[in-house]
Protein backbone atom coordinates (compact mmCIF):
# COMPACT_ATOMS: atom_id res chain seq x y z
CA UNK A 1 65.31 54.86 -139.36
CA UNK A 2 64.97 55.87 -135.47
CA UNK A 3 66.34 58.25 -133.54
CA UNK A 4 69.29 57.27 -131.04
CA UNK A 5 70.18 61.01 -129.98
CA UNK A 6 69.79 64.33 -130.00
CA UNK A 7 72.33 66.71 -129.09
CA UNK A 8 73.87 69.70 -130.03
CA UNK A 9 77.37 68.81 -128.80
CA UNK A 10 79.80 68.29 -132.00
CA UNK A 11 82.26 66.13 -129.58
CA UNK A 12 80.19 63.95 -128.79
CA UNK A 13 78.44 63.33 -132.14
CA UNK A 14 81.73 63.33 -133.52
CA UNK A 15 82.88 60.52 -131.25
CA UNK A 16 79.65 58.49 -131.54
CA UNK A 17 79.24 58.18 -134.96
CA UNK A 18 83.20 57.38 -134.30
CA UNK A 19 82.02 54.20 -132.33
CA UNK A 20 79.33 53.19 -134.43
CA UNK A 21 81.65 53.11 -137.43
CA UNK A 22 83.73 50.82 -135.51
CA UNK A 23 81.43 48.81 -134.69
CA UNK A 24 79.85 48.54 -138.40
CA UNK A 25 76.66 50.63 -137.73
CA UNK A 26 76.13 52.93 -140.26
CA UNK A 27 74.70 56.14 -138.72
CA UNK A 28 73.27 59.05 -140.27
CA UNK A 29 73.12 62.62 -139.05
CA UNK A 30 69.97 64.58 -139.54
CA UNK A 31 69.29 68.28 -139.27
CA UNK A 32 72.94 69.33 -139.99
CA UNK A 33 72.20 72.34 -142.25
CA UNK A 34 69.29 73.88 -140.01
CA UNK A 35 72.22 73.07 -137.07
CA UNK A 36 74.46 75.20 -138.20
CA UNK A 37 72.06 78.13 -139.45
CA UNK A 38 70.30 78.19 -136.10
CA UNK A 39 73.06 77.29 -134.04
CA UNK A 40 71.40 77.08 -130.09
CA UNK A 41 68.23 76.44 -131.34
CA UNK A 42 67.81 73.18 -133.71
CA UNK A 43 70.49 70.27 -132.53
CA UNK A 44 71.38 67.61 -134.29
CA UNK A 45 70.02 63.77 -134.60
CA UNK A 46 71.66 61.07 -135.08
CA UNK A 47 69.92 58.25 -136.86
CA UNK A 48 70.34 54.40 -137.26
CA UNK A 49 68.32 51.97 -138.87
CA UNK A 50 65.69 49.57 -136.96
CA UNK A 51 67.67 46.57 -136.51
CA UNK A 52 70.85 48.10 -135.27
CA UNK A 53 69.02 50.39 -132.29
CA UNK A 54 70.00 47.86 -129.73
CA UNK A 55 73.46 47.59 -130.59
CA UNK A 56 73.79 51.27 -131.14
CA UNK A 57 71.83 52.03 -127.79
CA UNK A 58 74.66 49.86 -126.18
CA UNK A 59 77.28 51.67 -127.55
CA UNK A 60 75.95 55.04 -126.74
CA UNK A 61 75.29 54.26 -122.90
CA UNK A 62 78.69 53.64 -122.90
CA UNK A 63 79.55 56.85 -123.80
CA UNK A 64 76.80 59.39 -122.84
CA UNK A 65 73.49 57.66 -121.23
CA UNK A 66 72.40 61.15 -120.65
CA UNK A 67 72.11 62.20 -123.74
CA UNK A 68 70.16 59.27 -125.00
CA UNK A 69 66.74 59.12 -126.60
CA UNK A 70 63.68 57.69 -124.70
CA UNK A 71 62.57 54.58 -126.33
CA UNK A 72 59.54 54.92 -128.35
CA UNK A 73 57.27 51.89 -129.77
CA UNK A 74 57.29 51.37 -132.99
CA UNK A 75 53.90 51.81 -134.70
């Protein structure tokens, strides 16, 4: 699993995972709970496996490249 983003807007996590679903990437959220007990301080991941980063990173430029996670190498 790797990170693809990191936000603590529910629209736009909403309508990511949305367009990953579409596009048959399964996508997980992470930190959910502590999200919504510490609302402001802990956002939200959302998580994809290995292989699908690329075509998730596409999908996700097209709809917030701002928001994206930097690229990290994989140790």
């Amino acid at each position: 699993m790797i990170e693809l983003l990191r936000s603590e807007n529910l629209v736009l996590i909403s309508a990511l995972k949305a367009a990953l679903s579409d596009a048959e990437i399964q996508v997980f959220e992470f930190d959910s709970a502590w999200a919504d007990t510490y609302v402001g301080v802990t956002p939200r991941r959302l998580m994809v496996a290995d292989e699908d980063l690329t075509p998730a990173r596409r999908i996700a430029g097209s709809i917030c490249p701002e928001e994206l996670a930097p690229l990290r190498p994989l140790s």
